[in-house]
Protein backbone atom coordinates (compact mmCIF):
# COMPACT_ATOMS: atom_id res chain seq x y z
CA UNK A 1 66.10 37.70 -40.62
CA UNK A 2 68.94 36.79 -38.34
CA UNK A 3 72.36 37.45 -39.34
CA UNK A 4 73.58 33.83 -39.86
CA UNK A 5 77.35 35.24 -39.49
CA UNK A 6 77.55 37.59 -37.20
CA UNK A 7 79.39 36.09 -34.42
CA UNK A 8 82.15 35.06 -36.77
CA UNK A 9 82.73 38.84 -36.85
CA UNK A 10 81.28 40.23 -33.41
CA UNK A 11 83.14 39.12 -30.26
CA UNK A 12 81.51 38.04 -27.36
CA UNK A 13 81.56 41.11 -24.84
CA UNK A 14 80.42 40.70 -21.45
CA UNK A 15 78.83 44.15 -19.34
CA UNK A 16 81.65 45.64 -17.78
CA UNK A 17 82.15 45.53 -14.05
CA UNK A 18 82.85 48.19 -11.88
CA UNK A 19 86.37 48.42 -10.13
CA UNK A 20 86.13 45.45 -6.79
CA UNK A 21 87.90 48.18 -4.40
CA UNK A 22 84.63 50.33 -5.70
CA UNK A 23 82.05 48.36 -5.69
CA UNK A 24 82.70 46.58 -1.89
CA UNK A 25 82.30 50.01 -0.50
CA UNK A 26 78.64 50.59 -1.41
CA UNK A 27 75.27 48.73 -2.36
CA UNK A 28 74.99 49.46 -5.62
CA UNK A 29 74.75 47.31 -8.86
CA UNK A 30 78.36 45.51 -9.36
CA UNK A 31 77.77 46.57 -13.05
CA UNK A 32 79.33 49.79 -14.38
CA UNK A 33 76.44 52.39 -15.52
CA UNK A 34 76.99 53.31 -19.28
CA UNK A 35 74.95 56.17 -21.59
CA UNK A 36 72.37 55.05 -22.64
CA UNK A 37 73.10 55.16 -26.50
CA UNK A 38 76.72 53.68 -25.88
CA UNK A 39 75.15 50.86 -24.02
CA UNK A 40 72.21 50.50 -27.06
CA UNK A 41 75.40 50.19 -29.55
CA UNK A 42 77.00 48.01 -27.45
CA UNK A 43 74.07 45.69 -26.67
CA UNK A 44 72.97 45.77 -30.51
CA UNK A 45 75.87 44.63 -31.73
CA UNK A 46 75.98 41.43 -29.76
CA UNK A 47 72.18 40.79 -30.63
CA UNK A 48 74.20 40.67 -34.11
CA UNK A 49 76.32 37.27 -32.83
CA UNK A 50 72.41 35.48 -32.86
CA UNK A 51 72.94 33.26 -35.31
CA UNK A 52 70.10 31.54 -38.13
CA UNK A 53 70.51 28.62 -35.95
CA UNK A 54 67.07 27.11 -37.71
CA UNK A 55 66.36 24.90 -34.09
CA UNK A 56 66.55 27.76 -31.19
CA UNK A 57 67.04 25.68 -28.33
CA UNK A 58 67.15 28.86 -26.15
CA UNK A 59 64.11 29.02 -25.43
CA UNK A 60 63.39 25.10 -25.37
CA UNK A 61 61.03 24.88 -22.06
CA UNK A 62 63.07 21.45 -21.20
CA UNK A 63 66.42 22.91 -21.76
CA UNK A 64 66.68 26.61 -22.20
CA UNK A 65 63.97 29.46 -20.86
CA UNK A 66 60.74 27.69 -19.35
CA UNK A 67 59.34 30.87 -19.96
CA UNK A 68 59.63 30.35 -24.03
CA UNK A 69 60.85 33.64 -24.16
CA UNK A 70 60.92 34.16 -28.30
CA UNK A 71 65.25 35.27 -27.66
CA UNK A 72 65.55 35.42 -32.04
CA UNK A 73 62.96 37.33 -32.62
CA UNK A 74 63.85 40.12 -29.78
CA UNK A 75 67.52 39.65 -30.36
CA UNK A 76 66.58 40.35 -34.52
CA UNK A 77 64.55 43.56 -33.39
CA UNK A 78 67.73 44.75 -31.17
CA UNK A 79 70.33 44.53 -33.91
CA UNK A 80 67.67 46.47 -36.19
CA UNK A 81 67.27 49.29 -33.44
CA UNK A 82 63.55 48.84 -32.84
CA UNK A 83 63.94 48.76 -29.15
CA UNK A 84 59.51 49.45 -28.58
CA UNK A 85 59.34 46.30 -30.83
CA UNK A 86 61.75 44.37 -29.06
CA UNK A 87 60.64 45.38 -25.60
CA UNK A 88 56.79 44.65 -26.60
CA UNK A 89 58.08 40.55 -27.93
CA UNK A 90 60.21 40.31 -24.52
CA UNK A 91 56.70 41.45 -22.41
CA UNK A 92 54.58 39.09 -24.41
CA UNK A 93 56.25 35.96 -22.62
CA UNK A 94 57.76 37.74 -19.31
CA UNK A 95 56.21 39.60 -16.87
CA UNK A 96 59.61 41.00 -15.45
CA UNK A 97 62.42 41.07 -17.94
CA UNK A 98 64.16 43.33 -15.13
CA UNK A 99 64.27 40.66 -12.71
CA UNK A 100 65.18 37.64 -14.82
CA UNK A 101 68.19 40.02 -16.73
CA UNK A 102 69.55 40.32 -13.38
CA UNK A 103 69.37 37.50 -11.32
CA UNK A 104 68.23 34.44 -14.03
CA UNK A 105 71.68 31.59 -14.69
CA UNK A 106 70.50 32.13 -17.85
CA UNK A 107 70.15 28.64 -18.82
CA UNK A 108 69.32 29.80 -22.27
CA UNK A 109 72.91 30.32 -22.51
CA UNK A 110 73.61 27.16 -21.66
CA UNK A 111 71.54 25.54 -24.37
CA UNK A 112 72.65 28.32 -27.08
CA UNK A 113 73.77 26.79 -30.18
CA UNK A 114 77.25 28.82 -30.01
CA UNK A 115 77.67 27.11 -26.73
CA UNK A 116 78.50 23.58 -28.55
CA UNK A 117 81.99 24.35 -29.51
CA UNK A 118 82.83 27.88 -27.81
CA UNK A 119 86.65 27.63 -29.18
CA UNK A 120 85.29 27.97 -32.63
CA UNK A 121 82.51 30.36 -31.84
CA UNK A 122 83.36 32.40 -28.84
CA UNK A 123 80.58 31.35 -26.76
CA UNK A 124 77.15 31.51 -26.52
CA UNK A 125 75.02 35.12 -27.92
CA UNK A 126 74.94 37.16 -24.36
CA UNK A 127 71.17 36.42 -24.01
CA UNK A 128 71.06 37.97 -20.55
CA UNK A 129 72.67 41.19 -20.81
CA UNK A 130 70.36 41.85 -24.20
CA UNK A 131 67.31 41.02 -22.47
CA UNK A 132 67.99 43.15 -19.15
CA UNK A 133 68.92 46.32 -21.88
CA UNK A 134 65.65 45.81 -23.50
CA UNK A 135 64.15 46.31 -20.25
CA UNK A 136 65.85 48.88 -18.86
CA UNK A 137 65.75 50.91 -21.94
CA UNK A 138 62.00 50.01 -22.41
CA UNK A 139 61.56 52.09 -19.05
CA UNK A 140 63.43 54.53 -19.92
CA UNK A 141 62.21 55.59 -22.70
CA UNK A 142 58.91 55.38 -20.59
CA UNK A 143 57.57 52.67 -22.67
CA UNK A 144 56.58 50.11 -20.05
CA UNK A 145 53.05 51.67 -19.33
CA UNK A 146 49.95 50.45 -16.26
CA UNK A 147 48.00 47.88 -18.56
CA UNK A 148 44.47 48.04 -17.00
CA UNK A 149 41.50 45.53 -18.29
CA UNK A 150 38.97 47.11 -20.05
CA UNK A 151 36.42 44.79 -18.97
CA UNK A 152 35.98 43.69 -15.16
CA UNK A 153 34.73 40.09 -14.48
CA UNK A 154 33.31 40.72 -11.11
CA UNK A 155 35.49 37.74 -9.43
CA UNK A 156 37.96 38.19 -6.76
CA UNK A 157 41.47 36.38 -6.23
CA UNK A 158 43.74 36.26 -3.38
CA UNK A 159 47.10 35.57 -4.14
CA UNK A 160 49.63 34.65 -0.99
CA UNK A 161 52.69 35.74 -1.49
CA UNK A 162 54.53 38.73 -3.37
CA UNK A 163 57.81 36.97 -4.84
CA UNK A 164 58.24 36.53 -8.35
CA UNK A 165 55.74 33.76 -9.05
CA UNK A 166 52.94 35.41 -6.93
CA UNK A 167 53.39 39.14 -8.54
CA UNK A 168 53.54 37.38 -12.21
CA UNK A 169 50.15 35.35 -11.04
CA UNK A 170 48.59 38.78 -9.70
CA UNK A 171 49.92 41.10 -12.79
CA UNK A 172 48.33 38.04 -15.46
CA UNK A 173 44.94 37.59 -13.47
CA UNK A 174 44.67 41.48 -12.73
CA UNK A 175 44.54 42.29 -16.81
CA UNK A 176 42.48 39.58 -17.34
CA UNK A 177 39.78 41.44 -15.49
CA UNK A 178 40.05 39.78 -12.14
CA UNK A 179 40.04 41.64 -9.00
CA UNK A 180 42.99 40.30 -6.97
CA UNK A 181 44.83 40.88 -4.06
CA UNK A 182 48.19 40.00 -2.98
CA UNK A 183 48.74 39.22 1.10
CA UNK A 184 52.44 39.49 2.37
CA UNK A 185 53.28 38.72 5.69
CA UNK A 186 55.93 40.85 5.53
CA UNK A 187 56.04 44.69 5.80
CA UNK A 188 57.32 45.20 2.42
CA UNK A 189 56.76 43.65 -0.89
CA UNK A 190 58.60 41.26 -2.69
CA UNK A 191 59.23 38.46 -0.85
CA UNK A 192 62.99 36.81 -1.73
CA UNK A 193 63.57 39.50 -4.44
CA UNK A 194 63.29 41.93 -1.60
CA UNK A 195 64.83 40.89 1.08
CA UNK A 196 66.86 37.62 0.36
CA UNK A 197 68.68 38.84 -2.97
CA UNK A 198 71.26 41.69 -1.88
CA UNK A 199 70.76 45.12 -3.19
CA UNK A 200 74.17 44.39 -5.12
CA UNK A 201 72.74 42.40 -7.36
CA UNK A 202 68.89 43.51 -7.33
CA UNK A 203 68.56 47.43 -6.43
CA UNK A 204 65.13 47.49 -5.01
CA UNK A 205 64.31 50.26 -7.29
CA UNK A 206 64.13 48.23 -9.73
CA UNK A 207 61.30 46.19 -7.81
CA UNK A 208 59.47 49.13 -6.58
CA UNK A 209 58.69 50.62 -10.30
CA UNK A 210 56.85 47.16 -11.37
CA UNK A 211 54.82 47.07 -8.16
CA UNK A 212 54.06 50.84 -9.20
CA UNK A 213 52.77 49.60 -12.80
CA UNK A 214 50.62 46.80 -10.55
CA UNK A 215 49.01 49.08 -8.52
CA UNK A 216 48.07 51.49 -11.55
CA UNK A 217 46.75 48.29 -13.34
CA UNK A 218 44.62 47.66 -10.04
CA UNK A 219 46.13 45.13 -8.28
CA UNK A 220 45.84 45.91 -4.70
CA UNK A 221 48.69 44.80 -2.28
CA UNK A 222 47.96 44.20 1.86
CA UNK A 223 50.99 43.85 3.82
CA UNK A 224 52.26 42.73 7.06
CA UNK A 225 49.25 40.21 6.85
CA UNK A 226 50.07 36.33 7.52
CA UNK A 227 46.55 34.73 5.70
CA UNK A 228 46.10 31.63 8.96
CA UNK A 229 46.98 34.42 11.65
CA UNK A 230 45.86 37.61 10.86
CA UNK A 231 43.22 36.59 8.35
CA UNK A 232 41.70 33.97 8.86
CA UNK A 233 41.38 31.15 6.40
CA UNK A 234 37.53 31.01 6.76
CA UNK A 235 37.85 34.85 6.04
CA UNK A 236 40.19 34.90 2.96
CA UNK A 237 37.80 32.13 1.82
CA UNK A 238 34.76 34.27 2.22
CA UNK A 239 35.78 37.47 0.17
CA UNK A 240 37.59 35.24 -2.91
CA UNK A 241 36.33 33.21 -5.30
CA UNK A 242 39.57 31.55 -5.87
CA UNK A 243 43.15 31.44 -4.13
CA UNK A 244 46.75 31.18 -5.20
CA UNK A 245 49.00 30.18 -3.25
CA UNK A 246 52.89 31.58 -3.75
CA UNK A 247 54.51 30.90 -0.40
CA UNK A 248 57.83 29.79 -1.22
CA UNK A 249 59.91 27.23 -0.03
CA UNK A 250 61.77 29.15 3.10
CA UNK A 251 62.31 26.15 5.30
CA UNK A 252 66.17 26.23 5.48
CA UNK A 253 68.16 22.95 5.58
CA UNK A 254 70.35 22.86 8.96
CA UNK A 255 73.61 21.23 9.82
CA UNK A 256 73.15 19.80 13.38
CA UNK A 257 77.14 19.12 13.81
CA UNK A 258 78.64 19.85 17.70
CA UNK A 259 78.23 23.05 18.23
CA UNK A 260 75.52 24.12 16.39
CA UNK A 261 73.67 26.34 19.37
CA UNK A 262 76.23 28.32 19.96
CA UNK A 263 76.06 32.58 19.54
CA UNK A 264 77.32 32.95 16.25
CA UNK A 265 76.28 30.41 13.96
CA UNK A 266 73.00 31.20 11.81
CA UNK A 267 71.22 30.40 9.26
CA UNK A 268 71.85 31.99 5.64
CA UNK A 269 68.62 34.42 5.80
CA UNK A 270 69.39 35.24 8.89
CA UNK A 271 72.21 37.47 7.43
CA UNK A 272 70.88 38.38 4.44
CA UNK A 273 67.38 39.86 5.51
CA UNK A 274 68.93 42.41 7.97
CA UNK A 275 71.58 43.17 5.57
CA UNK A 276 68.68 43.98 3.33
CA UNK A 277 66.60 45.77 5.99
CA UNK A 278 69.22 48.51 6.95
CA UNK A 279 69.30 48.80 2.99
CA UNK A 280 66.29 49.89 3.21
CA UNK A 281 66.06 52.27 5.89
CA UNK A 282 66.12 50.10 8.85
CA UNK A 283 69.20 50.62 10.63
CA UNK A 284 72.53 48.62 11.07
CA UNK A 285 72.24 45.25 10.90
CA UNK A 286 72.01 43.03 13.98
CA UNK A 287 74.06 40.46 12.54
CA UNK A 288 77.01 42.44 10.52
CA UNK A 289 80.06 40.51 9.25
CA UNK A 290 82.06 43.93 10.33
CA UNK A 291 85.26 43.07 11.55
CA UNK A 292 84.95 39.25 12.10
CA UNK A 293 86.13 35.80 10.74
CA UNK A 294 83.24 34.76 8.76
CA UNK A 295 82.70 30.75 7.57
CA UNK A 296 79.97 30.27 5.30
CA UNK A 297 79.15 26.81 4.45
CA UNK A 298 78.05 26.28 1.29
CA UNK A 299 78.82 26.93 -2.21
CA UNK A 300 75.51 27.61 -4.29
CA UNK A 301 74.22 31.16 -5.02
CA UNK A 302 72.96 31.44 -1.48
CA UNK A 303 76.01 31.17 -0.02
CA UNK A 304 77.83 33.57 -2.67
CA UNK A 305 74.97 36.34 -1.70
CA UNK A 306 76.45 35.84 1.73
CA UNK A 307 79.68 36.37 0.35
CA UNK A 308 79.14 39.41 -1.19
CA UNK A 309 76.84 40.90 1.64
CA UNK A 310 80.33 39.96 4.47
CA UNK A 311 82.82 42.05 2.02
CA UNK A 312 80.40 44.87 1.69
CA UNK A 313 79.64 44.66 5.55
CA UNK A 314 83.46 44.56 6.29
CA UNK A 315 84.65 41.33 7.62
CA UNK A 316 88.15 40.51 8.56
CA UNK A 317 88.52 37.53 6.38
CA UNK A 318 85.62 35.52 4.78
CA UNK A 319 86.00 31.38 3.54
CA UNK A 320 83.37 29.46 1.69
CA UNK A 321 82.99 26.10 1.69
CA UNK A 322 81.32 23.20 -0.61
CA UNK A 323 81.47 19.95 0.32
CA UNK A 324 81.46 18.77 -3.48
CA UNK A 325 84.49 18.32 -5.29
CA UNK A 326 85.59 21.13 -7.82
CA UNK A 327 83.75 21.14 -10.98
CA UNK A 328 85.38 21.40 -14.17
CA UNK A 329 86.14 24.74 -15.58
CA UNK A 330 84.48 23.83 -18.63
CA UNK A 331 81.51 21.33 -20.25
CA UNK A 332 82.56 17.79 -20.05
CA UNK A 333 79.83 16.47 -22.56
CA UNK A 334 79.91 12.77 -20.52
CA UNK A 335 78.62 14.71 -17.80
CA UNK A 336 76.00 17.31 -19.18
CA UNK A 337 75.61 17.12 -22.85
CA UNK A 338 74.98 20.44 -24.97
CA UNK A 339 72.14 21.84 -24.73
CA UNK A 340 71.49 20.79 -20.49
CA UNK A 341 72.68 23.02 -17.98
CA UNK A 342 76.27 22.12 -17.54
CA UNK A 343 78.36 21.14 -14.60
CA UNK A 344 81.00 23.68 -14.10
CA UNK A 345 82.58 25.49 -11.63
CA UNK A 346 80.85 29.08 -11.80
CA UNK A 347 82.23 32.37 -10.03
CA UNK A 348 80.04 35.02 -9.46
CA UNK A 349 80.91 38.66 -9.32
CA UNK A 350 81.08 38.29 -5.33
CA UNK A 351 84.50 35.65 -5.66
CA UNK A 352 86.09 38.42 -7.53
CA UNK A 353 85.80 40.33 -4.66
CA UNK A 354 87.68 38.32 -2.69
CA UNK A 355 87.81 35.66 0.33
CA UNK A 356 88.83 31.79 0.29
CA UNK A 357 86.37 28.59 -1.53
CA UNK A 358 87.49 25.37 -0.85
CA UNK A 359 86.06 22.34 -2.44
CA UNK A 360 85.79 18.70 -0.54
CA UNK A 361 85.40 20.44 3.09
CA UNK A 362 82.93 20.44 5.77
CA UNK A 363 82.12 21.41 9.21
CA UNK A 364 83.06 19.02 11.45
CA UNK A 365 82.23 21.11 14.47
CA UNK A 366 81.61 24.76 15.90
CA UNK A 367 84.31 25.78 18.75
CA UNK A 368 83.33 28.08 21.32
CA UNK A 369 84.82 29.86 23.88
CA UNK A 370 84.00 30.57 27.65
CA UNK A 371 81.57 32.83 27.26
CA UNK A 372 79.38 30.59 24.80
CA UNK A 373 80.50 32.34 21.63
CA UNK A 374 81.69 30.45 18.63
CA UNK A 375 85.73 31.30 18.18
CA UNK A 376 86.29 28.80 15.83
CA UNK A 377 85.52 25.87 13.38
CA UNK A 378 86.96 22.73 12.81
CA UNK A 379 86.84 21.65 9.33
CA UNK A 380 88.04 18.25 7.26
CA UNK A 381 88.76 16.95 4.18
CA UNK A 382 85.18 15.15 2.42
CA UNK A 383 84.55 12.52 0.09
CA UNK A 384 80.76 12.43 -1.12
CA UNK A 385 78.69 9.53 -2.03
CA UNK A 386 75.61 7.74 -2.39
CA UNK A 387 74.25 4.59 -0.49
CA UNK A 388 71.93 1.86 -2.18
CA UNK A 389 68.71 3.86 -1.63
CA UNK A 390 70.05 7.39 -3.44
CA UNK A 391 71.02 8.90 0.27
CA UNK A 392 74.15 11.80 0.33
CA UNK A 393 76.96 10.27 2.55
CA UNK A 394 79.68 12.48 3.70
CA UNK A 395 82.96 11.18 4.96
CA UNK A 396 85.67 12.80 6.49
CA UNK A 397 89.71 11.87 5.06
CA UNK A 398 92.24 12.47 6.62
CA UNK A 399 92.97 14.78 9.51
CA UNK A 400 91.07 17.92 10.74
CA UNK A 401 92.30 21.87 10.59
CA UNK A 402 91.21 24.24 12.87
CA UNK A 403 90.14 27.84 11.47
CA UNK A 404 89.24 31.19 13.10
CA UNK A 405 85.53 32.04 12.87
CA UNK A 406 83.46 34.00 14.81
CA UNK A 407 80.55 34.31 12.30
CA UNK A 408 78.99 31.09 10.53
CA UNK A 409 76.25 31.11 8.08
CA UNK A 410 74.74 28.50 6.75
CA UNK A 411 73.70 28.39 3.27
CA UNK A 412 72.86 24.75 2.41
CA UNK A 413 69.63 25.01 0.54
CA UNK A 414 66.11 24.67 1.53
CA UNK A 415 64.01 21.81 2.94
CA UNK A 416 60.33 23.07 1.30
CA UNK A 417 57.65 25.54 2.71
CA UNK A 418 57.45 26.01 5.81
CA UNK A 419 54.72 24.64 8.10
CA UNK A 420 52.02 27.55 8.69
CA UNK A 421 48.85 28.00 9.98
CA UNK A 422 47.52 28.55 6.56
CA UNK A 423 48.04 25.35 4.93
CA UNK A 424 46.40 23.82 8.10
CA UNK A 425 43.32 25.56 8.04
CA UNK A 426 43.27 24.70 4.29
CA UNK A 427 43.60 21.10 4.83
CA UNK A 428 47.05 20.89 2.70
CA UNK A 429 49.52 18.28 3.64
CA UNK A 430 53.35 18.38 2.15
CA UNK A 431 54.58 16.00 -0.24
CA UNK A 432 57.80 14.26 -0.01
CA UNK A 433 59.58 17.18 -1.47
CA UNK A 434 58.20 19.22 1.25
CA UNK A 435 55.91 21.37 -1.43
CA UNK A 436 52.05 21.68 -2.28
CA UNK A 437 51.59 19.39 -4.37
CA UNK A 438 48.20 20.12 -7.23
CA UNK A 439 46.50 18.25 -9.98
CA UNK A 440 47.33 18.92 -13.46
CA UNK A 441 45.44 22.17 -13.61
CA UNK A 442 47.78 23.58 -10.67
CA UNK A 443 44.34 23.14 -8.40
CA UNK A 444 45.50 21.77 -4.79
CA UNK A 445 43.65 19.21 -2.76
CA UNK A 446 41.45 22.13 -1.73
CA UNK A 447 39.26 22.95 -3.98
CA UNK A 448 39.36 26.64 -5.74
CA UNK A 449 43.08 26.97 -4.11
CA UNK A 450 45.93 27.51 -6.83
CA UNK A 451 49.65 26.66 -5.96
CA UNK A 452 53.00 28.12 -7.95
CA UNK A 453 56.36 28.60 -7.93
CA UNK A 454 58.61 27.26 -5.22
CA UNK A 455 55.89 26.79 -2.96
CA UNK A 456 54.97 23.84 -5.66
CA UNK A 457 58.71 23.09 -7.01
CA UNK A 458 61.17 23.14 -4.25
CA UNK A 459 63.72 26.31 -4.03
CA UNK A 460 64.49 27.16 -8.00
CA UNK A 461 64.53 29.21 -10.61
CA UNK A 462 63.49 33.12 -10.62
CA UNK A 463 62.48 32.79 -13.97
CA UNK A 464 60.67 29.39 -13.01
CA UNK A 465 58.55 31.03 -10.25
CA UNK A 466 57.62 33.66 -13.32
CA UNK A 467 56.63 30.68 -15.52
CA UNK A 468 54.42 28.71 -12.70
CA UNK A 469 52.67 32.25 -11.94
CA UNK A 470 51.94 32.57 -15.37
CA UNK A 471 50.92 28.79 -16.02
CA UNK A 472 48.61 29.04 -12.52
CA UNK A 473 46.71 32.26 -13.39
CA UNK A 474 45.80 30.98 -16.47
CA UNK A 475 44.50 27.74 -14.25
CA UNK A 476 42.52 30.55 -12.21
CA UNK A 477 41.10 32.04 -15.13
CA UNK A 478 39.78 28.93 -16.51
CA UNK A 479 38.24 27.73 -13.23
CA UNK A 480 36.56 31.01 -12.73
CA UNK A 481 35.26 32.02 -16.67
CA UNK A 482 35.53 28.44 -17.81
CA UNK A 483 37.93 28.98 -20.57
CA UNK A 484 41.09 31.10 -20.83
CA UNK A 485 43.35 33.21 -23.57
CA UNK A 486 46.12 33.61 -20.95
CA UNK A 487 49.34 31.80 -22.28
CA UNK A 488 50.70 28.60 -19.93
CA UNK A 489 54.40 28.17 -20.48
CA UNK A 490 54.64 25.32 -18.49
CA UNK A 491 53.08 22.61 -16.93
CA UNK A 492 53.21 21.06 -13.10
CA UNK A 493 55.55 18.03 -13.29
CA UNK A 494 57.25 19.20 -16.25
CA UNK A 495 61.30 19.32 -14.38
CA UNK A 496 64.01 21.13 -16.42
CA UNK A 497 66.62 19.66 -17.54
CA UNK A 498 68.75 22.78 -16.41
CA UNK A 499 69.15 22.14 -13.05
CA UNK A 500 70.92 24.30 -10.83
């Protein structure tokens, strides 16, 4: 039983962060690293502020977690100290409670029933930080444990693609009996949790003890292997029964404003997977912020990763800006209403750190110098709106500023997947979105071939890519046994109303 009162008496308490003039000179977690035990206290008392709320929307699929992650129950099991029992509910919905605790908006929060009237309660139960302490403390106390099938069902699965919804796909079909194997292109796994989110927020250890549990369970992994290229699709098709494809959405949206081919300005990734790289092992970055003006143009979580990544690398001075006017520092109900993901303005860890956002600015052009080398960008004053058929229009007001920048990076979403060899050869056009689209049973055009995550949504959600993997292996098992016991939290089509 909840305790219906709990928050009246509990404050909300969010993790503590570690000192900025700390945490800017290294890669670690921005989050300061407690004892264990203190950190179990800590965590169980706020599990306490859960409330008998009788109609959880927090884990509404619409609203709150698309995974239906069962928050009460695990939150109920926390503030009674059965941390196995709590760990064991949070698995049962979520392959990766690591991942989501740390990088998930946690739109649960958002659609908490404390988050109505946060004056009167304090805010909404810290949903996030409980459910990344489960996890952590599940592996600590060495809990989390290879789950092999007992029984193998002699068919094969390829899965393309090792980000979030791929490995959840692989992990799901693997213990199901399956034999599957996961292709990455790239030369390590992971896909965007391993080389577009900075080690600041996701330390790739983290990442590299779950692919440890998948290969114990049996899951094989091939890397540096582009399926249209280096396999051919004829040749994937041959040794699986059944393909799923996770290929994310990597086609980045571009600004072509004067200017735009000069040396200096570059795409968002383009700074963020060699920042990641010499994390790794790979040497200095080719494209460091050290020491320069940087501009990055922007303002959603991509560009605040780029943020974060410049102060860390060193840069001189470092302004982000979003086109869109300021949101409101709080809910305004005529907006978003309770329990949808609200429009507000949200600072991540990475504006504490430092660095200029300005709101109702754009590029208005890039500014080299003799040599061919940006110098310098001239920005204006924006006013966004819509024409009769939906379309964005930006328009400039008033007069333009001119601003020192050496380094711009440009961080204004994603167009869709990007065009490969592999979706030719499988006969797979893009829909308007620029994703794969499927039938109802996540099935593409091509018959046998499985699409998830943001390969099939658009750029989203890390805990939506989880979902879809989940939803589309238990497609795969159907298809290939004719009837399934592996759970489908959600459905294609179904759109949250928690947008970000």
């Amino acid at each position: 039983m909840a305790d219906p009162t709990g928050f009246l008496r509990v404050p909300k308490v969010e993790a503590a962060k570690r000192p900025v003039d700390e945490r800017i000179g290294d890669w670690r977690e921005v989050y300061e690293r407690q004892n264990p035990h203190e950190r179990a206290g800590e965590v169980a008392q706020q599990a306490r502020r859960c409330m008998d709320c009788g109609i959880p929307f927090c884990h509404s699929g619409t609203a709150g977690c698309p995974l239906g992650n069962l928050i009460p129950e695990w939150n109920d099991l926390v503030r009674r100290g059965r941390w196995d029992a709590a760990s064991d509910r949070l698995h049962a919905t979520n392959n990766f409670p690591e991942f989501t605790g740390r990088l998930c908006p946690a739109p649960c929060e958002a659609a908490c029933v404390l988050s109505i009237s946060e004056e009167q309660t304090g805010g909404s139960v810290t949903i996030k930080r409980i459910e990344q302490t489960i996890a952590d403390q599940a592996w600590l106390d060495g809990t989390v444990e290879p789950q092999p099938a007992a029984i193998s069902t002699g068919k094969s699965v390829a899965v393309v693609g090792s980000g979030p919804a791929g490995l959840a796909a692989a992990q799901q079909l693997t213990r199901a009996g399956h034999d599957v194997t996961v292709y990455e292109r790239d030369d390590r796994l992971g896909g965007l949790l391993r080389y577009g989110i900075p080690e600041y927020k996701l330390e790739k250890s983290v990442l590299d003890q779950r692919l440890a549990q998948m290969r114990a369970e049996g899951t094989r992994f091939v890397t540096e292997c582009e399926v249209g290229v280096d396999l051919s699709v004829e040749q994937l098709r041959a040794r699986h029964q059944a393909v799923v494809l996770a290929v994310g959405a990597l086609r980045a949206r571009d600004n072509d404003v004067p200017g735009r081919d000069l040396a200096g300005v570059h795409l968002a990734m383009d700074h963020l997977v060699p920042a990641n790289r010499e994390c790794e092992g790979d040497g200095p970055s080719p494209l460091s912020a050290a020491g320069r003006h940087v501009v990055i143009i922007g303002g959603g979580d991509t560009g605040a990763d780029c943020l974060g990544t410049a102060h860390r690398q060193g840069a001189k001075s470092v302004t982000q800006l979003d086109y869109n006017p300021e949101p409101p520092g709080t809910r305004d109900e005529s907006l978003s209403p309770w329990p949808t993901w609200p429009l507000v303005l949200r600072t991540s860890p990475a504006h504490a750190e430092g660095g200029a956002r300005h709101f109702e600015v754009a590029v208005q052009r890039f500014i080299g110098d003799d040599t061919g080398h940006l110098r310098a960008m001239e920005i204006a004053e924006v006013r966004v709106t819509r024409d009769a058929e939906g379309r964005r229009q930006i328009t400039p007001v008033g007069e333009s500023l001119e601003i020192p920048c050496d380094l711009a990076l440009l961080a204004i979403g994603f167009e869709g997947v990007e065009h490969m060899a592999l979706l030719d050869g499988l006969g797979l056009q893009l829909n308007g979105r620029g994703a794969v689209p499927c039938g109802s049973d996540w099935q593409t055009d091509a018959p046998g071939v499985f699409v998830c995550g943001d390969a099939h949504r658009g750029a989203s959600l890390v805990v939506w890519a989880i979902a879809e993997g989940r939803s589309a292996a238990h497609a795969v098992d159907a298809y290939l046994m004719g009837e399934s016991d592996l759970p489908a939290p959600v459905r294609p089509g179904v759109l949250p109303l928690a947008v970000v």
